[in-house]
C-alpha atoms as a PDB file:
ATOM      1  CA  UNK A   1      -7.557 -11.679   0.890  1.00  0.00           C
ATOM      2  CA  UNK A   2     -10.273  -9.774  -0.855  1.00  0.00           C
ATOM      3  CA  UNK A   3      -9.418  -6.710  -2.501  1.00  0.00           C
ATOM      4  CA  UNK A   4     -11.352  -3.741  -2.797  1.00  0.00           C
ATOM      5  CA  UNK A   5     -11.706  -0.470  -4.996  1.00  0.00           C
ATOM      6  CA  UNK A   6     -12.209   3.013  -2.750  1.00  0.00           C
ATOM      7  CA  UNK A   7     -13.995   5.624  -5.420  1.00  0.00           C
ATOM      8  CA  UNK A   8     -10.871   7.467  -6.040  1.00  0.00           C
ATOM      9  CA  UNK A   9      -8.726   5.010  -7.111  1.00  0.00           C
ATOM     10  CA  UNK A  10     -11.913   3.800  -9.500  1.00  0.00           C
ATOM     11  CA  UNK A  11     -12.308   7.577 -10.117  1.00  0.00           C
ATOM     12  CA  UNK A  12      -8.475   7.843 -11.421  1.00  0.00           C
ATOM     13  CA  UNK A  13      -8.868   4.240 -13.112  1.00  0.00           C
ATOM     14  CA  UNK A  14     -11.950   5.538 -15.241  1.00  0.00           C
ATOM     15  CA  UNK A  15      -9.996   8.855 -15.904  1.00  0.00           C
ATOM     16  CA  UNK A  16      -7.323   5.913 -17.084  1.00  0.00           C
ATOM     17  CA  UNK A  17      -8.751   3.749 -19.312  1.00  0.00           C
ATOM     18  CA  UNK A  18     -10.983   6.958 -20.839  1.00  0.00           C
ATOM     19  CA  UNK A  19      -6.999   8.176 -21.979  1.00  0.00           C
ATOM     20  CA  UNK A  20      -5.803   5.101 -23.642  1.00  0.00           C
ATOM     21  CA  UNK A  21      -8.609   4.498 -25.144  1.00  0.00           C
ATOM     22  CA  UNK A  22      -9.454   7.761 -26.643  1.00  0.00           C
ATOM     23  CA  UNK A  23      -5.117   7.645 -27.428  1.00  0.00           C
ATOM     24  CA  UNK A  24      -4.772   3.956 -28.290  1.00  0.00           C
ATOM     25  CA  UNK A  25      -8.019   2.231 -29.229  1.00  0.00           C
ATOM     26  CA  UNK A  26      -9.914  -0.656 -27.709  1.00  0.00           C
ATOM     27  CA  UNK A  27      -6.987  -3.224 -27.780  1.00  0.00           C
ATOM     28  CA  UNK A  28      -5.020  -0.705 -26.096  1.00  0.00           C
ATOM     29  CA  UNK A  29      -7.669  -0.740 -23.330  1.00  0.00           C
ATOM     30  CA  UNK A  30      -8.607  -3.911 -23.050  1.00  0.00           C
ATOM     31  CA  UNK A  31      -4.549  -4.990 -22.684  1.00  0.00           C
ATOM     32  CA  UNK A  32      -4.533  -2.169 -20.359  1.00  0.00           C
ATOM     33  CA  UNK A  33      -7.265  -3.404 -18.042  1.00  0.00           C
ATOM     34  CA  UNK A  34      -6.161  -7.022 -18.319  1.00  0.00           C
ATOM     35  CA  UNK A  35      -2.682  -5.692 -16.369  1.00  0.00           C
ATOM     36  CA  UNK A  36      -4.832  -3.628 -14.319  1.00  0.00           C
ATOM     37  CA  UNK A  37      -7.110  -6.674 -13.169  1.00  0.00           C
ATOM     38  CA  UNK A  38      -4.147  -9.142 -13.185  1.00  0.00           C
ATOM     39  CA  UNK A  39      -2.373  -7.112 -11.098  1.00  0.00           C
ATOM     40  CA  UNK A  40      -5.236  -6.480  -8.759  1.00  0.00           C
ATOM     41  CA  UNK A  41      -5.389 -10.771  -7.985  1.00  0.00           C
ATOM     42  CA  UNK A  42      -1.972 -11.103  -7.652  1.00  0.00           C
ATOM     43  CA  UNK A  43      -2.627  -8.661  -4.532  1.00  0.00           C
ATOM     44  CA  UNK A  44      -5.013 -11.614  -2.945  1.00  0.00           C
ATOM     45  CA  UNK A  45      -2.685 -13.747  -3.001  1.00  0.00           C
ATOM     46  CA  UNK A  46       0.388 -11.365  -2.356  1.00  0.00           C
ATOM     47  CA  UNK A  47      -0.550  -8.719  -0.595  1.00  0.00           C
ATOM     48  CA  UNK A  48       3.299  -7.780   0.334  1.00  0.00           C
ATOM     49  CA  UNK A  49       3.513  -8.017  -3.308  1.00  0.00           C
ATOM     50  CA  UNK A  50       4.502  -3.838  -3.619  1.00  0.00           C
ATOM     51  CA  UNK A  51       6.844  -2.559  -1.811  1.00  0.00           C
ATOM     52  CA  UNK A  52       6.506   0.174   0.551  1.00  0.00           C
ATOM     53  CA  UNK A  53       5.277   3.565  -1.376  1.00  0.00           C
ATOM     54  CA  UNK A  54       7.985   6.068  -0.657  1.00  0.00           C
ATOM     55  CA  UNK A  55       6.033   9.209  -1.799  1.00  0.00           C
ATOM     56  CA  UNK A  56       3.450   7.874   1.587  1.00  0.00           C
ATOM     57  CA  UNK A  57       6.167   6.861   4.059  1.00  0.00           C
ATOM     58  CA  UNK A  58       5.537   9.197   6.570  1.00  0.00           C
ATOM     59  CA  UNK A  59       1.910   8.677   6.760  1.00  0.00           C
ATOM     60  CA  UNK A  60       0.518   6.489   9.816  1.00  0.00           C
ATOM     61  CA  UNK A  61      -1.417   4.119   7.416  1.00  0.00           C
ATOM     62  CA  UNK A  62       1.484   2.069   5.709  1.00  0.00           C
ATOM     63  CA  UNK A  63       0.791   2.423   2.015  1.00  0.00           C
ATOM     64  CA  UNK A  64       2.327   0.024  -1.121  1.00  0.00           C
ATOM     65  CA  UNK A  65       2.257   0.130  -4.394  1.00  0.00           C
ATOM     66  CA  UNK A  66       2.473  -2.312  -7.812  1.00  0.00           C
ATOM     67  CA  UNK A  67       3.594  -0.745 -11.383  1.00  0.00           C
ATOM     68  CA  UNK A  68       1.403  -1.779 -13.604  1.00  0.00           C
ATOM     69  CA  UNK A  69       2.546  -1.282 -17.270  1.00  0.00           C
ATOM     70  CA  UNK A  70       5.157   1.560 -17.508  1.00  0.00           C
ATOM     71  CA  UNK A  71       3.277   4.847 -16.419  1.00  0.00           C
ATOM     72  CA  UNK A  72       1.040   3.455 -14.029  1.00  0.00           C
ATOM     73  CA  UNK A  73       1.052   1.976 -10.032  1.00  0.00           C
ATOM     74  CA  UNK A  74      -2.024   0.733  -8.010  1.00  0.00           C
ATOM     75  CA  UNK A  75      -1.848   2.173  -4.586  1.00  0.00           C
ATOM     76  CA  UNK A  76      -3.065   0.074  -1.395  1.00  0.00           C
ATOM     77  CA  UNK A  77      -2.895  -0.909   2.192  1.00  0.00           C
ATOM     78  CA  UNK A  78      -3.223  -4.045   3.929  1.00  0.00           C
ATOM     79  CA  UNK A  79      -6.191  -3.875   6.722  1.00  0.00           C
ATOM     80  CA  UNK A  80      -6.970  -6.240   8.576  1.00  0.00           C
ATOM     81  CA  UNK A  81      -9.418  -8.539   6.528  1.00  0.00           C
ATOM     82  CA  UNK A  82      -9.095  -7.087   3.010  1.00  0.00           C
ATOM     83  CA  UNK A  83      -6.343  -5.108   0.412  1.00  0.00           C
ATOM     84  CA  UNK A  84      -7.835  -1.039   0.143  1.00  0.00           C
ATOM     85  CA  UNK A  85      -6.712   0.305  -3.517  1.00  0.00           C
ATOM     86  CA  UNK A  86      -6.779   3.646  -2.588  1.00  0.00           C
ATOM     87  CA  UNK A  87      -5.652   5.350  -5.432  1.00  0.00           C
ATOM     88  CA  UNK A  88      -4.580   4.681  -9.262  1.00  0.00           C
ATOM     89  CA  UNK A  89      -1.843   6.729 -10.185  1.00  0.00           C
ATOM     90  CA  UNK A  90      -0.414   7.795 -13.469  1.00  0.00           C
ATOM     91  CA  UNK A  91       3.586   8.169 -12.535  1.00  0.00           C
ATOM     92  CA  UNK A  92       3.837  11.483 -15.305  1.00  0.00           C
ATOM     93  CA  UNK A  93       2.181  13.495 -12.722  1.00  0.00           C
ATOM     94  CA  UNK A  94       4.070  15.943 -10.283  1.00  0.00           C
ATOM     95  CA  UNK A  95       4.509  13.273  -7.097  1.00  0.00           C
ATOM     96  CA  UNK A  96       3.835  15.593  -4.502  1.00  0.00           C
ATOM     97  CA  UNK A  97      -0.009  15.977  -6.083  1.00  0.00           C
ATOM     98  CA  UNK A  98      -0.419  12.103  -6.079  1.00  0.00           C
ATOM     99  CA  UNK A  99       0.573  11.940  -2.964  1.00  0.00           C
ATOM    100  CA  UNK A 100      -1.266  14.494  -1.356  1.00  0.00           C
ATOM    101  CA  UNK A 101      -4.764  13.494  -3.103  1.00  0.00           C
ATOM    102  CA  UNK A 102      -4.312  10.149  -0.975  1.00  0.00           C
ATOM    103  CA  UNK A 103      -6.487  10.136   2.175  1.00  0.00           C
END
């Protein structure tokens, strides 16, 4: 299944990788974005990979989600010919705001 990026989840992705690196340094970010991108294949292949996202269970649209590293999760839903990353979320932030920034 192909997977694709909406513009907020690249949106919160950039805001991502412009925090680690500016924190960490380039290794940092580029082991970062390997997870990020290694993650993001294993949803071709797996697309029931995540489980359901609990902070989105009462929406219509049923929304999952994959940690990647420790503080982050890629948010998506299966359609009907490709994986929608909706949103990239960084799990320090009040849940309720994540949630609610999802369309």
């Amino acid at each position: 299944m192909n997977v694709e990026w909406t513009k907020q989840a690249e949106r919160a992705l950039d805001e991502a990788v412009d925090y680690v690196f500016e924190e960490y340094g380039w290794d940092a970010c580029d082991r970062f974005l390997f997870r990020v991108h290694h993650a993001a294949q294993l949803l071709e292949d797996h697309p029931h990979l995540g489980p359901e996202e609990p902070l989105l269970s009462e929406r219509q649209v049923k929304y999952r989600s994959v940690v990647v590293g420790h503080l982050n999760k890629i948010v998506y839903c299966i359609l009907d010919n490709h994986i929608s990353i909706v949103d990239f979320w960084d799990t320090r932030r009040e849940p309720e705001a994540l949630a609610a920034q999802v369309d």
